[in-house]
C-alpha atoms as a PDB file:
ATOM      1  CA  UNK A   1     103.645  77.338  67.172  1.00  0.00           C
ATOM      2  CA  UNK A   2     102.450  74.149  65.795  1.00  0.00           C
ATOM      3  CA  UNK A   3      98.853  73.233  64.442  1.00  0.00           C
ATOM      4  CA  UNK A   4      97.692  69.297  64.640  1.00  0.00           C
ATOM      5  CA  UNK A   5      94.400  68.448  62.478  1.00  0.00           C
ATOM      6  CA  UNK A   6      91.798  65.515  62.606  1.00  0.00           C
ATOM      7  CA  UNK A   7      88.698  65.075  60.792  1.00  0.00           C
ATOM      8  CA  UNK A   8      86.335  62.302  61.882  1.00  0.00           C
ATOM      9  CA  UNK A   9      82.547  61.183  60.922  1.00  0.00           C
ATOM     10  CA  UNK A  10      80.570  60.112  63.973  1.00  0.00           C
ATOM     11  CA  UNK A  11      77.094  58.193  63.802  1.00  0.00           C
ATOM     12  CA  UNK A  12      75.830  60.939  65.935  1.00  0.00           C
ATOM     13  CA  UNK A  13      73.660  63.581  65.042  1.00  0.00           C
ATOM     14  CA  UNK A  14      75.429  67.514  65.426  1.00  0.00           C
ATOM     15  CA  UNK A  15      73.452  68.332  68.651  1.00  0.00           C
ATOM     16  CA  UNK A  16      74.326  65.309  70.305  1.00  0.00           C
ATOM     17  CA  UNK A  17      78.018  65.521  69.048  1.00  0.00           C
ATOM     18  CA  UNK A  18      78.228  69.127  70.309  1.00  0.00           C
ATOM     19  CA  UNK A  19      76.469  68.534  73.764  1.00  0.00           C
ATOM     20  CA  UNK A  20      78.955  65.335  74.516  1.00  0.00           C
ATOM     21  CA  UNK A  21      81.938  67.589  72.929  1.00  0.00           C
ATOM     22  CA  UNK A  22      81.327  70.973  74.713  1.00  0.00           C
ATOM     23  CA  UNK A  23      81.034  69.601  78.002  1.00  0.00           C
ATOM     24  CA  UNK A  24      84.190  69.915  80.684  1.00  0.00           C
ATOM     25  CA  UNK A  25      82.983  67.631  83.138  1.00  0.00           C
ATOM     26  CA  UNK A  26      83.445  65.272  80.099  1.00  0.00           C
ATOM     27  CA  UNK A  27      86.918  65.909  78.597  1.00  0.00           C
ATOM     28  CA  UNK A  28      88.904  63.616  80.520  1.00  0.00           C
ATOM     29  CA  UNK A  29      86.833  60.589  79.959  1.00  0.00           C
ATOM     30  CA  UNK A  30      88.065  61.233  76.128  1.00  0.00           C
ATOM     31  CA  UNK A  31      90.642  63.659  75.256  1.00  0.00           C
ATOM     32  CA  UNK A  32      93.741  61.672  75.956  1.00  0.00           C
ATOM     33  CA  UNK A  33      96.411  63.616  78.016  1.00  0.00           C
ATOM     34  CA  UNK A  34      93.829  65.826  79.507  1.00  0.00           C
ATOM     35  CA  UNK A  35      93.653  65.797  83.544  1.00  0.00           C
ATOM     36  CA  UNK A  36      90.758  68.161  85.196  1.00  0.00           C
ATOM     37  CA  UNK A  37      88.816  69.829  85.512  1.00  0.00           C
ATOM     38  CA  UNK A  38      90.409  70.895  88.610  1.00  0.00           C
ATOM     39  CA  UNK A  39      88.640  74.277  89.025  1.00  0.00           C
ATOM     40  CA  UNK A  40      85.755  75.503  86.633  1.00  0.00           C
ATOM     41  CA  UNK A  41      83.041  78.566  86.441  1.00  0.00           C
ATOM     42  CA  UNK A  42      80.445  77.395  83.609  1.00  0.00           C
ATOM     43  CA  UNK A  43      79.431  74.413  81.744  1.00  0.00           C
ATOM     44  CA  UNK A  44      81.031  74.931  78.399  1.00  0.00           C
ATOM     45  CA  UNK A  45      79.359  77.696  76.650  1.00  0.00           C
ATOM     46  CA  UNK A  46      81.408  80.848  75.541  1.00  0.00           C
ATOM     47  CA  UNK A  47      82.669  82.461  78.739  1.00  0.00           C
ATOM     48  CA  UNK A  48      83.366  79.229  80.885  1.00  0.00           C
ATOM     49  CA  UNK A  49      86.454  78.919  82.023  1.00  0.00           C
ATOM     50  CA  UNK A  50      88.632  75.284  82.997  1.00  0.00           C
ATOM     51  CA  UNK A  51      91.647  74.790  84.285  1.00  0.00           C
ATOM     52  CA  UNK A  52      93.265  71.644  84.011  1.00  0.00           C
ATOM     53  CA  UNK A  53      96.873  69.645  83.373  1.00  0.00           C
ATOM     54  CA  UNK A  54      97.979  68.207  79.941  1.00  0.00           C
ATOM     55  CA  UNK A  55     100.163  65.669  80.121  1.00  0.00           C
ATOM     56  CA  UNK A  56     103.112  64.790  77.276  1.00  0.00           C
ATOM     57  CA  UNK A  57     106.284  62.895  77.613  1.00  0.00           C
ATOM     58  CA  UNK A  58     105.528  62.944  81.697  1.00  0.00           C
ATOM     59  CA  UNK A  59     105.846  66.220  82.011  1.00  0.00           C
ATOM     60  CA  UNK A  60     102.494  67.604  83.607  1.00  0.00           C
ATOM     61  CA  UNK A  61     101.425  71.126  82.052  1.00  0.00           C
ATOM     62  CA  UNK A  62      99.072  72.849  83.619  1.00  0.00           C
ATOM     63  CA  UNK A  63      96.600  74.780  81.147  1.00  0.00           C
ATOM     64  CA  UNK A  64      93.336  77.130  81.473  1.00  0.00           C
ATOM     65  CA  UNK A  65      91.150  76.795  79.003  1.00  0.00           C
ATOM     66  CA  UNK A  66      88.688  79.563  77.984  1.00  0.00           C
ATOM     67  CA  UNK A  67      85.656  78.629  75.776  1.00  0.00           C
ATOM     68  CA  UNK A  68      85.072  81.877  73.477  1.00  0.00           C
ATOM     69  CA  UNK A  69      83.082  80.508  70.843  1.00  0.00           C
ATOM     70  CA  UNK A  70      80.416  78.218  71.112  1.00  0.00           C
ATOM     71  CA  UNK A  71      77.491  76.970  68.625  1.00  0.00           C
ATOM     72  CA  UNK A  72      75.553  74.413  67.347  1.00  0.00           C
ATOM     73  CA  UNK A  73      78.422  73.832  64.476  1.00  0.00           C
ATOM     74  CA  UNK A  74      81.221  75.380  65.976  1.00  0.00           C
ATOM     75  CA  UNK A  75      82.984  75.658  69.110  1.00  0.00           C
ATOM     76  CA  UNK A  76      86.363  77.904  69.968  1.00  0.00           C
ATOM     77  CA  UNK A  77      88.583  78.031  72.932  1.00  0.00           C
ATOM     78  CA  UNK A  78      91.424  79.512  73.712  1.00  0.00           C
ATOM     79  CA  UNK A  79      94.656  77.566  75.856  1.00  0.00           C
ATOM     80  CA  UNK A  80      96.678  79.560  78.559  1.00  0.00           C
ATOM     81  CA  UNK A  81      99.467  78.933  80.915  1.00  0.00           C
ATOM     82  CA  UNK A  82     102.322  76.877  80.160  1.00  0.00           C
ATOM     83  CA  UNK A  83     101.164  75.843  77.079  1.00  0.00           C
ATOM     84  CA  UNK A  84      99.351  78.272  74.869  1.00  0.00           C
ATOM     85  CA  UNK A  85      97.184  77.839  71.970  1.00  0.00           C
ATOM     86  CA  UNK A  86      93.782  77.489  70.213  1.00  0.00           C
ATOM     87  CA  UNK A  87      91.112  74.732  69.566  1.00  0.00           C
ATOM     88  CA  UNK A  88      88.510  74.953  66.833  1.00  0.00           C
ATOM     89  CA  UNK A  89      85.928  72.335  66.255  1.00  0.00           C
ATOM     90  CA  UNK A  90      83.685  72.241  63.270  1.00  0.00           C
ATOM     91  CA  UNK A  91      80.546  69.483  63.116  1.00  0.00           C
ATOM     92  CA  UNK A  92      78.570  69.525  60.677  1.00  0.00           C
ATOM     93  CA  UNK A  93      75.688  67.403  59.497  1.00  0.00           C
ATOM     94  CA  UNK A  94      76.560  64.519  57.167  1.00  0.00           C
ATOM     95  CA  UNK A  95      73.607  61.810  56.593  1.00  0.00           C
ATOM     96  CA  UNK A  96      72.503  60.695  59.867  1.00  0.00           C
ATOM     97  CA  UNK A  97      75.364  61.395  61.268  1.00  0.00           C
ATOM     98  CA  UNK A  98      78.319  64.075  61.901  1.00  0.00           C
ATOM     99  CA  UNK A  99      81.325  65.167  59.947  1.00  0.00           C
ATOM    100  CA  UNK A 100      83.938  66.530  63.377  1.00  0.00           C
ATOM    101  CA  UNK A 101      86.909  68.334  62.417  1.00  0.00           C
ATOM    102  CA  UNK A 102      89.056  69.345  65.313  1.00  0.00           C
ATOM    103  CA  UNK A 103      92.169  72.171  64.826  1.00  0.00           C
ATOM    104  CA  UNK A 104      94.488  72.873  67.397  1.00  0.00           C
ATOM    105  CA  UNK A 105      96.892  75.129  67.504  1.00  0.00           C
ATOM    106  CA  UNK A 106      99.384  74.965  70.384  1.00  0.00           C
ATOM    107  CA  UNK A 107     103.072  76.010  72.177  1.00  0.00           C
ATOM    108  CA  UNK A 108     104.669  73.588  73.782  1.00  0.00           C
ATOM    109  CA  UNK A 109     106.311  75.136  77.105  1.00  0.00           C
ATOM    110  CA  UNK A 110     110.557  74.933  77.081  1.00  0.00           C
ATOM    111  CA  UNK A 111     110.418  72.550  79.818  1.00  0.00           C
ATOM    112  CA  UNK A 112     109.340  70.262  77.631  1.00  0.00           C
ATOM    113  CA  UNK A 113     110.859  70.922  74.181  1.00  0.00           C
ATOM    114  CA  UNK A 114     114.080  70.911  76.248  1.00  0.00           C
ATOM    115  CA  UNK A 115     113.545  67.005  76.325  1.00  0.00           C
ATOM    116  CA  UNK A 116     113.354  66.379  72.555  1.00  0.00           C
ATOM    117  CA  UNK A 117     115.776  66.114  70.491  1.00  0.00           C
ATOM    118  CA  UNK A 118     113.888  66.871  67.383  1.00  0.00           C
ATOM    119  CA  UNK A 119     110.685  68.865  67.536  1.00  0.00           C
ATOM    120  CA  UNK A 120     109.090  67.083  64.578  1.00  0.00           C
ATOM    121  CA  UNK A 121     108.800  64.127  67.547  1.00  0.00           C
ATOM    122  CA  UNK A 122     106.566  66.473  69.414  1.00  0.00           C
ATOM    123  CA  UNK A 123     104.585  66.824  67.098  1.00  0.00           C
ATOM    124  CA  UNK A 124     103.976  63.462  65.932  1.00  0.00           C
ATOM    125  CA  UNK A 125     102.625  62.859  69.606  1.00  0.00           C
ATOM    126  CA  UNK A 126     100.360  65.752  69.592  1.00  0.00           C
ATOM    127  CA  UNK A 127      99.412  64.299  66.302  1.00  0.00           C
ATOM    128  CA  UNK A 128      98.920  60.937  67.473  1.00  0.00           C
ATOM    129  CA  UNK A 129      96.920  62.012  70.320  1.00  0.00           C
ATOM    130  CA  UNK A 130      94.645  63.756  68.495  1.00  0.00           C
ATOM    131  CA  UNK A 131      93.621  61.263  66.271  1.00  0.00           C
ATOM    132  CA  UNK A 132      92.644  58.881  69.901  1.00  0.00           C
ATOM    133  CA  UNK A 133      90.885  61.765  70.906  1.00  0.00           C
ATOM    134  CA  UNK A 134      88.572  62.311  68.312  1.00  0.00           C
ATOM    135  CA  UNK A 135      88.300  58.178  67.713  1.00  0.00           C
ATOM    136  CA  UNK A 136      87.212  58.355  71.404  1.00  0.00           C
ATOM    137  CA  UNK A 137      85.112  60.854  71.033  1.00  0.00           C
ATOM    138  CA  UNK A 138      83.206  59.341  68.341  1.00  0.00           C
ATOM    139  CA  UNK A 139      83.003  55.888  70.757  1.00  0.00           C
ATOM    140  CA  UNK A 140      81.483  57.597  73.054  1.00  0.00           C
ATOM    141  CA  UNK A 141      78.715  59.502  71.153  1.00  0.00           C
ATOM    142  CA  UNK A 142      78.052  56.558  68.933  1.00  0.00           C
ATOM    143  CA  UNK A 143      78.233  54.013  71.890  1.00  0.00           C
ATOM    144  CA  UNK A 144      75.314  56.356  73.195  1.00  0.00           C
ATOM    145  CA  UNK A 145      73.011  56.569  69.914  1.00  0.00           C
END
């Protein structure tokens, strides 16, 4: 398993933050790699359910996502399929604005790790596409505030 981290402060109050953040219909406007969704039941809070394809290295992976946790300053999911893992996002207030911190914890499938050479590469992209994904993120809300 490997674990990518990104921290982030968006000119964006928490509420907007989280409503932008928690919504599927929303994902792949800014979390890069992310394709869907293709099928959903719910509209982010704890219980919905997404399936969709992340894409790394052109190899398309498709995942299910299940939100399990989610609050004004928090918000949980877990990732199944042929990649597994676990997103956590933390906002909290900071000024006017919000402080983001994103974990994600994650399993790349063999068909995949089968193609690198060294798996430190892998995660340098997941790494890499993180950090877009929250800079988008924060775009987005702060384009709208």
């Amino acid at each position: 398993m490997g674990t990518v981290k990104s921290d982030i402060y968006i000119d964006a109050p928490v509420d907007e933050v989280h409503n932008f953040g928690r919504d599927p219909n929303k994902w792949s406007q800014w979390y890069v790699n992310f394709r869907g969704p293709e099928k959903m039941t719910g509209d982010g809070a704890a219980g919905t359910i997404v399936e969709g394809e992340y894409t790394l290295m052109g190899v398309h992976i498709p995942v299910r996502i299940e939100v399990i946790e989610d609050t004004r300053n928090h918000w949980e999911s877990r990732i199944t399929g042929a990649m597994e893992g676990e997103m956590n996002v933390t906002m909290v207030p900071d000024g006017s604005g919000s402080h983001v911190e994103f974990r994600w914890t994650y399993a790349l499938p063999s068909e995949l790790l089968s193609k690198l050479v060294d798996s430190r590469f892998a995660e340098k992209m997941m790494e890499r596409a993180l950090v877009h994904t929250m800079e988008n993120w924060k775009m987005m809300c702060e384009m709208k505030h």
